[in-house]
PDB file of N, CA and C in Angstrom:
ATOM      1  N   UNK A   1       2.223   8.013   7.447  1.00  0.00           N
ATOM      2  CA  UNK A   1       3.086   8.169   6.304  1.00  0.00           C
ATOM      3  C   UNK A   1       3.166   9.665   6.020  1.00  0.00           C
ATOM      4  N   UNK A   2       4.097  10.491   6.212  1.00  0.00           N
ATOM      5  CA  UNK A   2       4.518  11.557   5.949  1.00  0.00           C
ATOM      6  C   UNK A   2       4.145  12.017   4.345  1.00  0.00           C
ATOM      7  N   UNK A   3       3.635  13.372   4.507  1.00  0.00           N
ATOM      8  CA  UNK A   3       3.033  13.936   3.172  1.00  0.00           C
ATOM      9  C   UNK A   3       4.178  13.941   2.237  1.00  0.00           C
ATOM     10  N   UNK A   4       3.806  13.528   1.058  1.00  0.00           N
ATOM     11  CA  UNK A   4       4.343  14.134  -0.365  1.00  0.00           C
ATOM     12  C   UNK A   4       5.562  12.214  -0.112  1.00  0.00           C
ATOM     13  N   UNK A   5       4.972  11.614   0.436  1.00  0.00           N
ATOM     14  CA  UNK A   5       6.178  10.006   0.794  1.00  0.00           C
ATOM     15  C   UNK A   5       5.409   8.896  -0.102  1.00  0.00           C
ATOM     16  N   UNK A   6       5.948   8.029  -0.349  1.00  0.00           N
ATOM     17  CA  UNK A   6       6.117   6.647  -1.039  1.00  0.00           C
ATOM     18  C   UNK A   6       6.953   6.037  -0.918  1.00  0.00           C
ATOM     19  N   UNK A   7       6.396   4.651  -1.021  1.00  0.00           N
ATOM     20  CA  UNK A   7       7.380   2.787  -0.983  1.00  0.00           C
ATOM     21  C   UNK A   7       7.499   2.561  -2.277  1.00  0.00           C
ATOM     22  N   UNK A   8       8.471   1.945  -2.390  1.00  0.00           N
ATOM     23  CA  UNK A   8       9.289   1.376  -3.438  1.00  0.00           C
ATOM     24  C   UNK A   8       8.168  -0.118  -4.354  1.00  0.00           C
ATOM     25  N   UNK A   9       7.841   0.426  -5.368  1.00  0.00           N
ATOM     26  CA  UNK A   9       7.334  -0.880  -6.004  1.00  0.00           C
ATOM     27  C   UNK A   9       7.362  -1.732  -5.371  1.00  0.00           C
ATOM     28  N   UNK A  10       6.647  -3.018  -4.859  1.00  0.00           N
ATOM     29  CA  UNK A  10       6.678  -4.403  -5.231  1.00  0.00           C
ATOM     30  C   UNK A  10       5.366  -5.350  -4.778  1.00  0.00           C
ATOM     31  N   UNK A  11       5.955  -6.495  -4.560  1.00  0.00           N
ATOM     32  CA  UNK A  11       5.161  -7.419  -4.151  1.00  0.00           C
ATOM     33  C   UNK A  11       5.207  -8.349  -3.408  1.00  0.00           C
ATOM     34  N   UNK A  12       4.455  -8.998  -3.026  1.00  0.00           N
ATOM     35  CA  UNK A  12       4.533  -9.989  -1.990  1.00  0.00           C
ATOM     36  C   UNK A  12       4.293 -11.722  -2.192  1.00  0.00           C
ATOM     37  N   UNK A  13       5.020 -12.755  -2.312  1.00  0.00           N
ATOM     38  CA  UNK A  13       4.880 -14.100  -2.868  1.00  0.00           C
ATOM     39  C   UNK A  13       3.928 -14.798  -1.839  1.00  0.00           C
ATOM     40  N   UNK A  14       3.651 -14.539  -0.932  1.00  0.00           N
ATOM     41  CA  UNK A  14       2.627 -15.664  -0.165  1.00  0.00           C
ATOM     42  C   UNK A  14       1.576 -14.519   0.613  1.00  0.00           C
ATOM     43  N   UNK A  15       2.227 -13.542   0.804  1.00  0.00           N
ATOM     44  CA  UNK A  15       1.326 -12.928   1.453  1.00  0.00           C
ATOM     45  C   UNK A  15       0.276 -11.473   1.059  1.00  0.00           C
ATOM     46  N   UNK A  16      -1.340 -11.688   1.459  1.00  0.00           N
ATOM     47  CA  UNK A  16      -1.977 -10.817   1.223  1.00  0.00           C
ATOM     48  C   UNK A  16      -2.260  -9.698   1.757  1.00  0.00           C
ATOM     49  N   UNK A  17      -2.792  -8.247   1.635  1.00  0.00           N
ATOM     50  CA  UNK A  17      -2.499  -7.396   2.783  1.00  0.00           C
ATOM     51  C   UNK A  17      -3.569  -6.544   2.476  1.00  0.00           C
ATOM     52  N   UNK A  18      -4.221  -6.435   3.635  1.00  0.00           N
ATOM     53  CA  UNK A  18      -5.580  -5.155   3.940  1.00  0.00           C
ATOM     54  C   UNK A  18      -5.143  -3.940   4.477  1.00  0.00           C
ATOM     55  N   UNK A  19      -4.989  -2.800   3.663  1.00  0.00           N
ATOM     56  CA  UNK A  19      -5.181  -1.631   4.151  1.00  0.00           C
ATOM     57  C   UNK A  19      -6.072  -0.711   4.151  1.00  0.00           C
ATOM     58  N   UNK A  20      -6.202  -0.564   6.126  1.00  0.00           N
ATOM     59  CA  UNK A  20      -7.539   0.420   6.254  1.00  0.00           C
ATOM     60  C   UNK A  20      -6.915   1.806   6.091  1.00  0.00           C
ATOM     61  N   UNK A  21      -7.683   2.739   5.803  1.00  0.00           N
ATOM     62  CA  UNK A  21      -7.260   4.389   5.729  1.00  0.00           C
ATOM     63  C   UNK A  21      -8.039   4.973   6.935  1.00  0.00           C
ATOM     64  N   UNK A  22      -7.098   4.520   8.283  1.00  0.00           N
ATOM     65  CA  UNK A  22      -7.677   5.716   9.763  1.00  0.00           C
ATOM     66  C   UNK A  22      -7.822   7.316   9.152  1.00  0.00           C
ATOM     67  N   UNK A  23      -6.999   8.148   8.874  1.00  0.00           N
ATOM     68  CA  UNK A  23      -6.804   9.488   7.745  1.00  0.00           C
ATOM     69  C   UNK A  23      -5.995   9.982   6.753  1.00  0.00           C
ATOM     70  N   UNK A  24      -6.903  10.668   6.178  1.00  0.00           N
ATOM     71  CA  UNK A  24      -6.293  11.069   4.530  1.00  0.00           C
ATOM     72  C   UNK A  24      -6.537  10.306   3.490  1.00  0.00           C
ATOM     73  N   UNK A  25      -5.803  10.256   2.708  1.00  0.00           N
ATOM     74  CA  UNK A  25      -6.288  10.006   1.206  1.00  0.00           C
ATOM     75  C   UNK A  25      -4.939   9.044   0.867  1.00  0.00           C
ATOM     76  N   UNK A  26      -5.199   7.520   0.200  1.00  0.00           N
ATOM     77  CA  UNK A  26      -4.237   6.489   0.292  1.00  0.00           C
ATOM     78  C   UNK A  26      -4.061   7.081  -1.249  1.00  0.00           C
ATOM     79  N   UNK A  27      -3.136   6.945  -2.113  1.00  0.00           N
ATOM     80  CA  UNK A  27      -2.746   6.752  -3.230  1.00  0.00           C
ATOM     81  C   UNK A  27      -2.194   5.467  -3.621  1.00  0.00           C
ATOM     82  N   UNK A  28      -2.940   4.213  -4.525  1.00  0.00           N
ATOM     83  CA  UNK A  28      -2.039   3.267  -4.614  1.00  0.00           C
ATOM     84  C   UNK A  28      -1.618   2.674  -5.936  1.00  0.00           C
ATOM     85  N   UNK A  29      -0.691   2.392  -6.107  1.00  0.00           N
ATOM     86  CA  UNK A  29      -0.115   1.788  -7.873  1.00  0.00           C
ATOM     87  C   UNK A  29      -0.341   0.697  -7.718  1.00  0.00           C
ATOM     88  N   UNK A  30      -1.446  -0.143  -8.402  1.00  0.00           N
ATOM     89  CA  UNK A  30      -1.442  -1.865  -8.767  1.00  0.00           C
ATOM     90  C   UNK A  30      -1.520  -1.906  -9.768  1.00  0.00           C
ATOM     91  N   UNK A  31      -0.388  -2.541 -10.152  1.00  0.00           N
ATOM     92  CA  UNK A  31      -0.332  -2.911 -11.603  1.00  0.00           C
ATOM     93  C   UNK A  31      -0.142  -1.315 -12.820  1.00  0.00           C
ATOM     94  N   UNK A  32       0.018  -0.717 -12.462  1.00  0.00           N
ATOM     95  CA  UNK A  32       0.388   0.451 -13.227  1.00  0.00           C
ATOM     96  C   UNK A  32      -1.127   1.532 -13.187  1.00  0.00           C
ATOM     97  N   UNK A  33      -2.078   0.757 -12.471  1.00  0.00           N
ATOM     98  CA  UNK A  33      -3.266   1.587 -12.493  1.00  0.00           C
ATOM     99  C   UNK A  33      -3.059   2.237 -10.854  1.00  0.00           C
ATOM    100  N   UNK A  34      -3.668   3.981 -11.102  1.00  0.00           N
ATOM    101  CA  UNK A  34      -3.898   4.362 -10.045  1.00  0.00           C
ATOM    102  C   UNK A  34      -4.794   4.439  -9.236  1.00  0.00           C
ATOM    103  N   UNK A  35      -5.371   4.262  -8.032  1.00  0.00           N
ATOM    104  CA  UNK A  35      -6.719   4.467  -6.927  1.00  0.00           C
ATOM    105  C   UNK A  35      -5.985   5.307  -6.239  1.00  0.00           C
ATOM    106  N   UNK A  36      -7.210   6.113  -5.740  1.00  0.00           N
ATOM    107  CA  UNK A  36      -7.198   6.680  -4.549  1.00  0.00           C
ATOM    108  C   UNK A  36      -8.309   5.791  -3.406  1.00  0.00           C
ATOM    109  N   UNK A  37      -8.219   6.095  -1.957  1.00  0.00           N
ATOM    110  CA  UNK A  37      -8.671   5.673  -1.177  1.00  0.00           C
ATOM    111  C   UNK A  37      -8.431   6.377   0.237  1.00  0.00           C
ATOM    112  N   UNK A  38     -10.055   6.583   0.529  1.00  0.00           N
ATOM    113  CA  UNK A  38     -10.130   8.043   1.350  1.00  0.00           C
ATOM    114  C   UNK A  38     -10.546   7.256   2.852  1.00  0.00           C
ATOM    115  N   UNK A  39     -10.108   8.185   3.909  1.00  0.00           N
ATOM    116  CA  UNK A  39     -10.748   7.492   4.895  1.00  0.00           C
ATOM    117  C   UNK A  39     -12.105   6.838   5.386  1.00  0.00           C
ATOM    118  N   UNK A  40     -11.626   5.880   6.867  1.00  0.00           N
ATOM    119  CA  UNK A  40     -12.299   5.008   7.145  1.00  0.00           C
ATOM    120  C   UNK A  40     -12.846   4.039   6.067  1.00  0.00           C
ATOM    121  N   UNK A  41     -12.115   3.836   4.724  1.00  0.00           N
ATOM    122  CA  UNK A  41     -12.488   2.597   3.554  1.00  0.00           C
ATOM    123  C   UNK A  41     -11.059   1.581   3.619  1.00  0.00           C
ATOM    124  N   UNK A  42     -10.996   0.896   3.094  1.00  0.00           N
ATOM    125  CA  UNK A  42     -10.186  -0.322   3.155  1.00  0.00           C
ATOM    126  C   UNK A  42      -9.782  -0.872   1.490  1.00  0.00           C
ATOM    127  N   UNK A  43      -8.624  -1.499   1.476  1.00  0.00           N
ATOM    128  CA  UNK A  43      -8.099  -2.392  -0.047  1.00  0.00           C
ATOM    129  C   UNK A  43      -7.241  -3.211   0.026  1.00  0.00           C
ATOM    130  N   UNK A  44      -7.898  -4.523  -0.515  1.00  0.00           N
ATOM    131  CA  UNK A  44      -6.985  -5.391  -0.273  1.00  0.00           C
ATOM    132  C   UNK A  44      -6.130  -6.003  -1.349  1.00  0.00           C
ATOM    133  N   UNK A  45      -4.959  -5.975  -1.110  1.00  0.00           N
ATOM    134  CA  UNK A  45      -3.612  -6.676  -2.439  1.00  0.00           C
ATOM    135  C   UNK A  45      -3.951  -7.977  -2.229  1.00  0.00           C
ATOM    136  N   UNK A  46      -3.569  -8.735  -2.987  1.00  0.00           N
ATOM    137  CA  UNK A  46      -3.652 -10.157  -3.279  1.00  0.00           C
ATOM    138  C   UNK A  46      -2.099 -10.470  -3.388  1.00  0.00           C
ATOM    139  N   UNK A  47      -1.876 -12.091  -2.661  1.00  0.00           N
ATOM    140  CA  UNK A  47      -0.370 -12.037  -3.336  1.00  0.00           C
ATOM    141  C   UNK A  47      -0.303 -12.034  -4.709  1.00  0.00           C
ATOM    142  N   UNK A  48       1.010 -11.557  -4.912  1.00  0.00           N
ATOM    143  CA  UNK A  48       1.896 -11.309  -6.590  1.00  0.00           C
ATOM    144  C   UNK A  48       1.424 -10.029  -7.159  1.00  0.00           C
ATOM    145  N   UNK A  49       0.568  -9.461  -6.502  1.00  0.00           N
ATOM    146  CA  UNK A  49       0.350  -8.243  -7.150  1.00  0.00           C
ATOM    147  C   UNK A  49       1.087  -7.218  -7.099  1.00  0.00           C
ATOM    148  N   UNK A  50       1.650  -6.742  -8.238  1.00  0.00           N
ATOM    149  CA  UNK A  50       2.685  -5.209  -7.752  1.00  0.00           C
ATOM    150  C   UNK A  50       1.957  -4.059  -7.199  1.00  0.00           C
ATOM    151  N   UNK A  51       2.408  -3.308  -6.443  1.00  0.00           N
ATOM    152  CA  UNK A  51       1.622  -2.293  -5.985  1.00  0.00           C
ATOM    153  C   UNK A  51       2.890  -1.252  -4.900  1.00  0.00           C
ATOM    154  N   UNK A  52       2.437  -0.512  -4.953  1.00  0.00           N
ATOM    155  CA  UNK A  52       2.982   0.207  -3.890  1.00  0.00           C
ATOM    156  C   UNK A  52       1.857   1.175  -3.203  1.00  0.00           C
ATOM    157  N   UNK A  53       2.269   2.301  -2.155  1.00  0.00           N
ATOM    158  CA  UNK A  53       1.242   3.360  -1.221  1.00  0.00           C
ATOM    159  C   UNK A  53       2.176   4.797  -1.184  1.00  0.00           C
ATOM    160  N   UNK A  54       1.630   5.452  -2.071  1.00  0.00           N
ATOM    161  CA  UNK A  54       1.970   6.539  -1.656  1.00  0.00           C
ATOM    162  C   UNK A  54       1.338   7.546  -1.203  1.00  0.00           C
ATOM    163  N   UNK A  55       1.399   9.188  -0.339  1.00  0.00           N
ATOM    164  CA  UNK A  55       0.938   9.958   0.026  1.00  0.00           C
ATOM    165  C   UNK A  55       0.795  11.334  -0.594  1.00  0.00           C
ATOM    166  N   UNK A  56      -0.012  11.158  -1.623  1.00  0.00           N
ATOM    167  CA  UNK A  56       0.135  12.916  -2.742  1.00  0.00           C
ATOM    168  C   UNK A  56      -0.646  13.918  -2.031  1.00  0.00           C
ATOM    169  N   UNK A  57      -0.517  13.915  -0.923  1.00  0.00           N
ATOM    170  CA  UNK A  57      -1.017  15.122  -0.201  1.00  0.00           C
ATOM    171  C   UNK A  57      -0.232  16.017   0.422  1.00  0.00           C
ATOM    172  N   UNK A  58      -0.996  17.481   0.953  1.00  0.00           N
ATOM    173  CA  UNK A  58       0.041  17.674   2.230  1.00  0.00           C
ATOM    174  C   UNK A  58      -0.365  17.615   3.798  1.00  0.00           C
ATOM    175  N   UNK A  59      -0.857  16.710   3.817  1.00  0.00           N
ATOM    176  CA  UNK A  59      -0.984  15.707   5.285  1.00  0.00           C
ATOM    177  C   UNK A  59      -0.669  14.842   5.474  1.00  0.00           C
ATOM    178  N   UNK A  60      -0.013  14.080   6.668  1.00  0.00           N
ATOM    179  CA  UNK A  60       0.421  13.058   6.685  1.00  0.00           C
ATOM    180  C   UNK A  60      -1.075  11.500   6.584  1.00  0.00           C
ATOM    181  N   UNK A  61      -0.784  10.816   5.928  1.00  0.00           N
ATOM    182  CA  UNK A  61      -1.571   9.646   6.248  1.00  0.00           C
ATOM    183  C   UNK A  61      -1.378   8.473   7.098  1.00  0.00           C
ATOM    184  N   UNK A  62      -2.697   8.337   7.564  1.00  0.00           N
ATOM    185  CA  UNK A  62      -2.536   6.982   8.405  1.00  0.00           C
ATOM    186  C   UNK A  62      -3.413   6.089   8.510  1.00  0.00           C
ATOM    187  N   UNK A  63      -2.787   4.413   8.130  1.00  0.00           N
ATOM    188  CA  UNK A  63      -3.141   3.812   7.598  1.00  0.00           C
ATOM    189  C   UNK A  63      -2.849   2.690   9.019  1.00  0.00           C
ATOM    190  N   UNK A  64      -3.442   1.718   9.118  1.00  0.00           N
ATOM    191  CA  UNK A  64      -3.275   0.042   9.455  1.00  0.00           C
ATOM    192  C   UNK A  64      -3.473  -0.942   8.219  1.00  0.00           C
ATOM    193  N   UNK A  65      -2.397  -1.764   8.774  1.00  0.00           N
ATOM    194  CA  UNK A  65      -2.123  -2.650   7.354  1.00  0.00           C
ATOM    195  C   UNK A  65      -2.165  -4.402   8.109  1.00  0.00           C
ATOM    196  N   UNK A  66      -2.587  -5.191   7.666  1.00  0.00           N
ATOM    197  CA  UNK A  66      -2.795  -6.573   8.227  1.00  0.00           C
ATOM    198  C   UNK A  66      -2.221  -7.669   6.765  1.00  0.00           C
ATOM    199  N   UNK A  67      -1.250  -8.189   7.061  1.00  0.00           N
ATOM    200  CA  UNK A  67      -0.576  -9.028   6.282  1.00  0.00           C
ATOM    201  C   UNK A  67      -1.207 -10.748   6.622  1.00  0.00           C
ATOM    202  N   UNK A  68      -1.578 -10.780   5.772  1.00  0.00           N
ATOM    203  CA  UNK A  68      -1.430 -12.740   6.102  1.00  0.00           C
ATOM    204  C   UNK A  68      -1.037 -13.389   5.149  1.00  0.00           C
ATOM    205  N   UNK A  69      -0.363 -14.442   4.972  1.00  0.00           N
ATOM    206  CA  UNK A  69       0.320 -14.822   6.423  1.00  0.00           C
ATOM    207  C   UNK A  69       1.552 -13.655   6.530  1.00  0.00           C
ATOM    208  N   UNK A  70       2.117 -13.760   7.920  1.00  0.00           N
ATOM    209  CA  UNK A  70       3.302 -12.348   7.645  1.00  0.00           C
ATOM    210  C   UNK A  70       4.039 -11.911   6.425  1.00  0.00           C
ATOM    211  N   UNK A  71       4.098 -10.917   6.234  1.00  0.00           N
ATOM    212  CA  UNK A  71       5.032 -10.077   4.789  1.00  0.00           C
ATOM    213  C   UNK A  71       6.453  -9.802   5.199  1.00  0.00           C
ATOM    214  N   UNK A  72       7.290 -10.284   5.996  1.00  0.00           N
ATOM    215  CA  UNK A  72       8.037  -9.605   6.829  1.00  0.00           C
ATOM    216  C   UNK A  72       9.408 -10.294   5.668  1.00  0.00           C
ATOM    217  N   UNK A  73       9.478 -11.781   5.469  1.00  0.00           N
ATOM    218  CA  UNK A  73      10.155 -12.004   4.227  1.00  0.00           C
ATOM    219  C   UNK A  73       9.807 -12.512   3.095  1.00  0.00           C
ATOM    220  N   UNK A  74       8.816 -11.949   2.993  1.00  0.00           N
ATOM    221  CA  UNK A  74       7.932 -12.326   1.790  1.00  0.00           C
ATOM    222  C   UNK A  74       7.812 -11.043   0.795  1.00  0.00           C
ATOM    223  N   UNK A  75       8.262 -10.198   0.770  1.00  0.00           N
ATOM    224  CA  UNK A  75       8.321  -8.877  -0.028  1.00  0.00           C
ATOM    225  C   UNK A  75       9.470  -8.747  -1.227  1.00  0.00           C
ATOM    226  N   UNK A  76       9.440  -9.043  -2.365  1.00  0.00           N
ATOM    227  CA  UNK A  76      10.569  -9.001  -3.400  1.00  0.00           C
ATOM    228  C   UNK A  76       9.902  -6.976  -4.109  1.00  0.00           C
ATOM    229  N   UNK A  77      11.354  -6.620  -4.074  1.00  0.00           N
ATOM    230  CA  UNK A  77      10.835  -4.975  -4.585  1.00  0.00           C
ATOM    231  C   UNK A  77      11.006  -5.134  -5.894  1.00  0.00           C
ATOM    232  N   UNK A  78      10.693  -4.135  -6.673  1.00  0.00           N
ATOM    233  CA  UNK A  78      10.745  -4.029  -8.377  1.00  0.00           C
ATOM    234  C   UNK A  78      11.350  -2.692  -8.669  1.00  0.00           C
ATOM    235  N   UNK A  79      12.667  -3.190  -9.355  1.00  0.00           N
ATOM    236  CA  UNK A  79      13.431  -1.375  -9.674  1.00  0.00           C
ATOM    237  C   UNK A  79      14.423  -1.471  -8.475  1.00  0.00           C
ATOM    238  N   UNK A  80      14.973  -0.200  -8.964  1.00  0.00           N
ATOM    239  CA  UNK A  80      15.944   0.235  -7.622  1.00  0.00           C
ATOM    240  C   UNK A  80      15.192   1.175  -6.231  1.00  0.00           C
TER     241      UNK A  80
END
């Protein structure tokens, strides 16, 4: 994920999702609260939770993300 980048609010109706942090520093919005999350640690969304990932650094981050069951049409966004 390219430095100073972010996804669009939302959430996911069936599906849950683990993201590990391979490098850098994760920034994430759940629920209007902020975490950070630094490498080689992990966080997992639950479905319905709002959240998004952004990158407030100036390095790019990189992350692996594991959806179950797939997120692929299971993602409703929030906002424009």
């Amino acid at each position: 994920m390219p430095a100073g980048s972010k996804e669009k609010l939302h959430y996911h109706e069936k599906a849950q999702q683990f993201f590990y942090i391979v490098s850098g520093i994760a920034t994430f919005e759940i629920y209007g609260l902020i975490c950070s999350v630094g490498q080689n640690r992990g966080i997992l969304i639950r479905p319905d939770v709002k959240h998004m990932i952004l990158n407030n650094t100036d390095s790019d981050l990189e992350f692996i993300v594991v959806s179950e069951p797939n997120s692929h049409s299971d993602r409703v966004n929030i906002g424009s």
